[in-house]
Protein backbone atom coordinates (compact mmCIF):
# COMPACT_ATOMS: atom_id res chain seq x y z
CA UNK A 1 0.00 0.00 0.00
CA UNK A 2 0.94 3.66 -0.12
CA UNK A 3 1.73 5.55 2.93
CA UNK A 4 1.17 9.08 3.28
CA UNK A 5 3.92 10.14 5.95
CA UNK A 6 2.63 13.62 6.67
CA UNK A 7 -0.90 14.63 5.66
CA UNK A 8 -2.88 16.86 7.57
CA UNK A 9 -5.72 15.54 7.16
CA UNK A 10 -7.55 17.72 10.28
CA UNK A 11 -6.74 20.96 8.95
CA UNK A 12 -9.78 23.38 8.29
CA UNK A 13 -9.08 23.11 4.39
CA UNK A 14 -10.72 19.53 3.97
CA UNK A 15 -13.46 20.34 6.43
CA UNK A 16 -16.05 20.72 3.74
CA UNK A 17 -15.06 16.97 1.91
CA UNK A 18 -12.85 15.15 4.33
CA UNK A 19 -14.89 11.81 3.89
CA UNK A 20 -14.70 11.95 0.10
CA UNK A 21 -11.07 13.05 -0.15
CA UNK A 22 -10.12 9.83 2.20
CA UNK A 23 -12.13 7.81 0.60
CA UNK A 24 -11.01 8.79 -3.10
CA UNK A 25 -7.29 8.45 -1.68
CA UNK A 26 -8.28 4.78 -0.45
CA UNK A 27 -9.39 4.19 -3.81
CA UNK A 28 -5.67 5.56 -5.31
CA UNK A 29 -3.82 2.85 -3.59
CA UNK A 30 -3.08 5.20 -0.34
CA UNK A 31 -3.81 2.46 3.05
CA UNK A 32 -2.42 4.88 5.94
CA UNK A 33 -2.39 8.67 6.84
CA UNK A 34 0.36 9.59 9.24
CA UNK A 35 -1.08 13.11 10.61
CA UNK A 36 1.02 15.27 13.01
CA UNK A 37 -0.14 17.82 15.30
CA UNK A 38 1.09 21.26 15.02
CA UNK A 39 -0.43 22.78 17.68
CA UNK A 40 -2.11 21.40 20.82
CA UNK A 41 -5.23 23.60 20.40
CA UNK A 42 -5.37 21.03 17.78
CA UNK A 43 -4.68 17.96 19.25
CA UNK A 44 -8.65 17.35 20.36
CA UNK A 45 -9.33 17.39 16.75
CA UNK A 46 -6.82 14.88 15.50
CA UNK A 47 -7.90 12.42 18.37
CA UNK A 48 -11.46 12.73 17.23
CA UNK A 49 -10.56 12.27 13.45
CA UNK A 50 -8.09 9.01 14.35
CA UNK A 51 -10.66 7.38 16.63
CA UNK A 52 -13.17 7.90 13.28
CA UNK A 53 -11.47 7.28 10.51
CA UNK A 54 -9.80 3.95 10.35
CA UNK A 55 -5.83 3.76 9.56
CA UNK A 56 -5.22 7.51 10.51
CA UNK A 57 -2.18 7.77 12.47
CA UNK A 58 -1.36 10.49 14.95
CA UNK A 59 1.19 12.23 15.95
CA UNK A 60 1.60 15.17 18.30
CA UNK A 61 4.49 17.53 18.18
CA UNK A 62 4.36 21.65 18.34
CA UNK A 63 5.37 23.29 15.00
CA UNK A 64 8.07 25.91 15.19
CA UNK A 65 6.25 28.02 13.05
CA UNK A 66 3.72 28.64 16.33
CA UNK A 67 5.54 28.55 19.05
CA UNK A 68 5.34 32.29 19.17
CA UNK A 69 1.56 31.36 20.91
CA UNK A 70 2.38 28.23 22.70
CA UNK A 71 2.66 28.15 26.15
CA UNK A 72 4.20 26.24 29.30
CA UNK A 73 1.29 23.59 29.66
CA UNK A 74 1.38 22.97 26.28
CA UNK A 75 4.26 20.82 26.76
CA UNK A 76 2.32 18.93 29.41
CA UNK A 77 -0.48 17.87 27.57
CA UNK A 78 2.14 17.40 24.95
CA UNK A 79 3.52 14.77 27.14
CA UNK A 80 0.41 13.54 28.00
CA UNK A 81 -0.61 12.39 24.69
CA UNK A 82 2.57 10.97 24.04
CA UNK A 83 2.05 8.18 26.59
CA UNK A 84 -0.45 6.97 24.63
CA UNK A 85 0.45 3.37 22.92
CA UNK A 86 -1.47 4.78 19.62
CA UNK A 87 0.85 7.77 18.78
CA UNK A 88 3.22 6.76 15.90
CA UNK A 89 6.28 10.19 16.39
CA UNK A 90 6.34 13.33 17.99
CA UNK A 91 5.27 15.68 15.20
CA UNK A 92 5.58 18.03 13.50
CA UNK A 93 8.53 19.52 15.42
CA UNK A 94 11.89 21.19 14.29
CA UNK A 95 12.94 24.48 13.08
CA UNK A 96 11.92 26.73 10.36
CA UNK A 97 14.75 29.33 9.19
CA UNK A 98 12.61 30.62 5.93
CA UNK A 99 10.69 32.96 7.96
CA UNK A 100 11.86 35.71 9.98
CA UNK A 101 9.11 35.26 13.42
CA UNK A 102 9.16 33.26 15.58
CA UNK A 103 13.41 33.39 14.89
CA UNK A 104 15.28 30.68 15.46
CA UNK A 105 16.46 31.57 18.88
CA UNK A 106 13.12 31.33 19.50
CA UNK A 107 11.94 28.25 18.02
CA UNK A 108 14.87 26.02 19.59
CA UNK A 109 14.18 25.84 23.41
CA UNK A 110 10.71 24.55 21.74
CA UNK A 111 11.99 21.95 19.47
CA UNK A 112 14.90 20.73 22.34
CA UNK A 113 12.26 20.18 24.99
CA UNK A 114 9.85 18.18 22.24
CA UNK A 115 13.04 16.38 21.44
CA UNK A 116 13.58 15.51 25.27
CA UNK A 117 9.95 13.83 25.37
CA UNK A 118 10.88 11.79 22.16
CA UNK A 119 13.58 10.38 24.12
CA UNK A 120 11.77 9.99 27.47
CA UNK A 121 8.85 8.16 25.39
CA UNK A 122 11.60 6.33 23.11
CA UNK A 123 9.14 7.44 20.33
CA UNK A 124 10.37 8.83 16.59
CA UNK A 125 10.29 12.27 15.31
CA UNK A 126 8.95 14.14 12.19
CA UNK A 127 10.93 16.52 11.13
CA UNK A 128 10.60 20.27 9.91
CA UNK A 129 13.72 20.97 8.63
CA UNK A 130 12.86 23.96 6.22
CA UNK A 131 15.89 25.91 5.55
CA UNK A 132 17.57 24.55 9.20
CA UNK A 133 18.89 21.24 8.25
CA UNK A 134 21.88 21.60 9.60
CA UNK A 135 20.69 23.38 12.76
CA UNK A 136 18.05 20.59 13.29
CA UNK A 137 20.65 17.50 12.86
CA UNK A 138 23.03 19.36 15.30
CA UNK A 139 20.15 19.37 17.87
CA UNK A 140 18.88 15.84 17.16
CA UNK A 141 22.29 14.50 17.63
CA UNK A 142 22.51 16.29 21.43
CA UNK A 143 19.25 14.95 22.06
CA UNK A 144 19.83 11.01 20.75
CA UNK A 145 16.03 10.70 19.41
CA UNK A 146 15.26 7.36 18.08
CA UNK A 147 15.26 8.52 14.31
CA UNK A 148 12.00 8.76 12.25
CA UNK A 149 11.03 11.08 9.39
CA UNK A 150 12.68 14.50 8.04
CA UNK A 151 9.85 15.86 6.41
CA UNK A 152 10.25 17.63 2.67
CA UNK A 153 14.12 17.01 3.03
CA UNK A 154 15.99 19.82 1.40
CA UNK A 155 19.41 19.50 1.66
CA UNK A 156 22.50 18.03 0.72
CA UNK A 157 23.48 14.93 0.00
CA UNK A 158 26.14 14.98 3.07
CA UNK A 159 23.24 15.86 5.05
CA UNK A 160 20.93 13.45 3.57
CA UNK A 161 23.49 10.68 4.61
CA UNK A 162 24.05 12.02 7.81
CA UNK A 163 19.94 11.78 8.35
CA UNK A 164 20.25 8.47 7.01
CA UNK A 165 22.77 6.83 9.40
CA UNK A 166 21.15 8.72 12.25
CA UNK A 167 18.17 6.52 11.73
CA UNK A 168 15.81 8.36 9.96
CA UNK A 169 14.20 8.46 6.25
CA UNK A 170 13.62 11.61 4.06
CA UNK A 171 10.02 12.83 3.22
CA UNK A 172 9.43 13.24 -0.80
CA UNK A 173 6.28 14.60 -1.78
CA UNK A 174 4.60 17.50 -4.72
CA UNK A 175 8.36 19.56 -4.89
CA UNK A 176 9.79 16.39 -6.62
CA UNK A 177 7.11 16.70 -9.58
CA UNK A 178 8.54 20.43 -10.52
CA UNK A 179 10.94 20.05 -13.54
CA UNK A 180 12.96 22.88 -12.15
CA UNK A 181 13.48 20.56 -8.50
CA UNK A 182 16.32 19.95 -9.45
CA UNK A 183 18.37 18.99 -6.60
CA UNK A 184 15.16 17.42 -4.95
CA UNK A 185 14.64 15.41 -7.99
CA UNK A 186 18.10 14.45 -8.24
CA UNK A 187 18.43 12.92 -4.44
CA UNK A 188 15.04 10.91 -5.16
CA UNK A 189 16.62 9.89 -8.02
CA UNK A 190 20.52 9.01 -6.68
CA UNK A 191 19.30 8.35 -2.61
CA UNK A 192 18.89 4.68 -1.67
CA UNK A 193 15.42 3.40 -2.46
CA UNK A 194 15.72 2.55 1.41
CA UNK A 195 16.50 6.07 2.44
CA UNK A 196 12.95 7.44 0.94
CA UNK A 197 8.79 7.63 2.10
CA UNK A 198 6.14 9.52 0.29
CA UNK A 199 4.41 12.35 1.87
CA UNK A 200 1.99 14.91 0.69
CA UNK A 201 1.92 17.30 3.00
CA UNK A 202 -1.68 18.12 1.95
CA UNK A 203 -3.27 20.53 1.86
CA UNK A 204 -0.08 22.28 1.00
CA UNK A 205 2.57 21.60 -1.14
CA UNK A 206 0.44 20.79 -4.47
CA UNK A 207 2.44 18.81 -7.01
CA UNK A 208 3.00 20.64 -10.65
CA UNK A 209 -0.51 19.30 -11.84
CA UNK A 210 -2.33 21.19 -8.99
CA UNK A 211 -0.07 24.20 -8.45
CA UNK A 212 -2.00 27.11 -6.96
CA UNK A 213 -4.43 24.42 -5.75
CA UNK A 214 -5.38 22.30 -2.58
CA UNK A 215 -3.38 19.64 -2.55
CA UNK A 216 -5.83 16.42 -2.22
CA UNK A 217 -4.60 12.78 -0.13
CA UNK A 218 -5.23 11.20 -3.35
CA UNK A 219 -2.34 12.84 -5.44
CA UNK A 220 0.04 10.55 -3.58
CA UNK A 221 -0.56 8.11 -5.91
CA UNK A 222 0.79 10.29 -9.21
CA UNK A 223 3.68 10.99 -6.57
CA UNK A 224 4.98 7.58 -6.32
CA UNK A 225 4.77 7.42 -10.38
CA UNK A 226 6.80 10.38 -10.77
CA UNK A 227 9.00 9.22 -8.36
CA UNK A 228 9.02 5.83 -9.93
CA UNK A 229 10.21 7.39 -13.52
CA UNK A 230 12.82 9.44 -11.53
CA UNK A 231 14.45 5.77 -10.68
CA UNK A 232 13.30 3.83 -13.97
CA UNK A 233 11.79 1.33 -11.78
CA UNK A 234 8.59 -0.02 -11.46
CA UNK A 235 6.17 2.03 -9.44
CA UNK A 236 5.46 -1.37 -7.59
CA UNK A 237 8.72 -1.19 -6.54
CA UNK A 238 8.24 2.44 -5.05
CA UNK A 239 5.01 1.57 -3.21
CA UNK A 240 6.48 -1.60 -1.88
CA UNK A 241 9.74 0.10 -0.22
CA UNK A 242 8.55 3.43 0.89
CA UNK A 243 5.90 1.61 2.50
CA UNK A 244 8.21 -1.13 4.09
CA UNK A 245 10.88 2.05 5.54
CA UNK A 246 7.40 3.93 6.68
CA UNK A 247 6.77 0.72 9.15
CA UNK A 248 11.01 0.58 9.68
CA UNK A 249 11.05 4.24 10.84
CA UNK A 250 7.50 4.46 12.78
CA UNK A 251 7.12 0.93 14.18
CA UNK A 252 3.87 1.44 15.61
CA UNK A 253 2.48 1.52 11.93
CA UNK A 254 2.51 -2.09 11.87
CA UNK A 255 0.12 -2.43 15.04
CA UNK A 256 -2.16 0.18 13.50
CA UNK A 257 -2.13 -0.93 9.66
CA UNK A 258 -1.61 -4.65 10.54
């Protein structure tokens, strides 16, 4: 089956056709939704769209680009939800250095303290990494976090193998279908088939077919292909091994997607 490593699938975008968009995604091949938090005004929300909507995965993690509003107790009922047995990372955490507020001074006591309850849970992490890859691996490697996912990787190769023997896989998702991707396109291309899962980040990130547009669960599917004719392989193969290092790198996939 496909995977879809980071969808978020609660946001207020899909409100209108949620049930449709899942079910048209089931339809393209795509068998589990990995959806992480970014805020824990949201978290009630994901919880009630997991416990409906059968192989939803959650994760729970405070994105940097928010932390500006987050407070003290938000890292409590953080940790509270991560004791559950269901959550698959703590996600979506990291560091953004594209935008100017929050800065990055103050989006890394944030992102240290999420990493510190990955490591007290021994549970994975999903990665923001936007401009900040270095910055992030240099605080994932004080924190020794489990691995998991770095989420729309966009760096270098050197730090796509560091990522790599750190544990964790590299997101791929709509930026890889954009002729002029061109280093993106060329690491899907060159990176270990084993190094790679599929994401869509929908609603954002639209691949080249639906630029300007929502991006829908169901465009995975044209993902993998393009992905596929970036490696001159069979897109069987694709599906097959992103979904196999999706289970490697969140282990609690298997329970949930049998």
């Amino acid at each position: 089956m496909l995977i879809d490593t980071h969808i978020h699938l609660d946001a207020d975008e899909f409100a209108p056709d949620r049930p449709a968009l899942i079910e048209a995604a089931r339809a393209a091949g795509v068998g589990g939704f990995v959806v992480p938090a970014v805020t824990a005004a949201g978290f009630d929300a994901l919880d009630a769209l997991a416990d409906a909507t059968p192989n939803v995965a959650r994760a729970y993690g405070l994105h940097p680009l928010y932390v500006d509003s987050a407070q003290a107790a938000d890292l409590e009922q953080l940790a509270q939800r991560l004791a559950r047995p269901d959550v698959v990372a703590v996600g979506e955490i990291g560091l953004d250095g594209f935008i100017n507020t929050p800065t990055l001074e103050a989006q890394l006591p944030w992102f240290e303290a999420q990493l510190a309850l990955a490591r007290r849970f021994d549970l994975p992490v999903i990665l923001h990494v936007r401009h900040a890859v270095e910055a992030v691996i240099q605080a994932v490697k004080r924190a020794g976090v489990r691995g998991g996912i770095a989420h729309a990787f966009n760096g270098s190769r050197q730090q796509a193998d560091t990522l790599l023997g750190m544990g964790f896989a590299l997101g791929f998702g709509g930026t890889l279908t954009y002729p002029g991707s061109r280093r993106i396109r060329a690491l899907a291309a060159d990176l270990p088939l084993d190094a790679i899962v599929l994401e869509t980040d929908a609603p954002d990130m639209p691949p080249e077919w639906a630029r300007g547009q929502r991006n829908l669960p169901a465009n995975l599917a044209r993902i993998a292909d393009t992905l596929a004719g970036l490696r001159d392989v069979p897109v069987a193969e694709v599906i097959a091994a992103t979904e196999h290092n999706a289970r490697r790198v969140l282990p609690r996939l298997n329970t949930l997607l049998g």
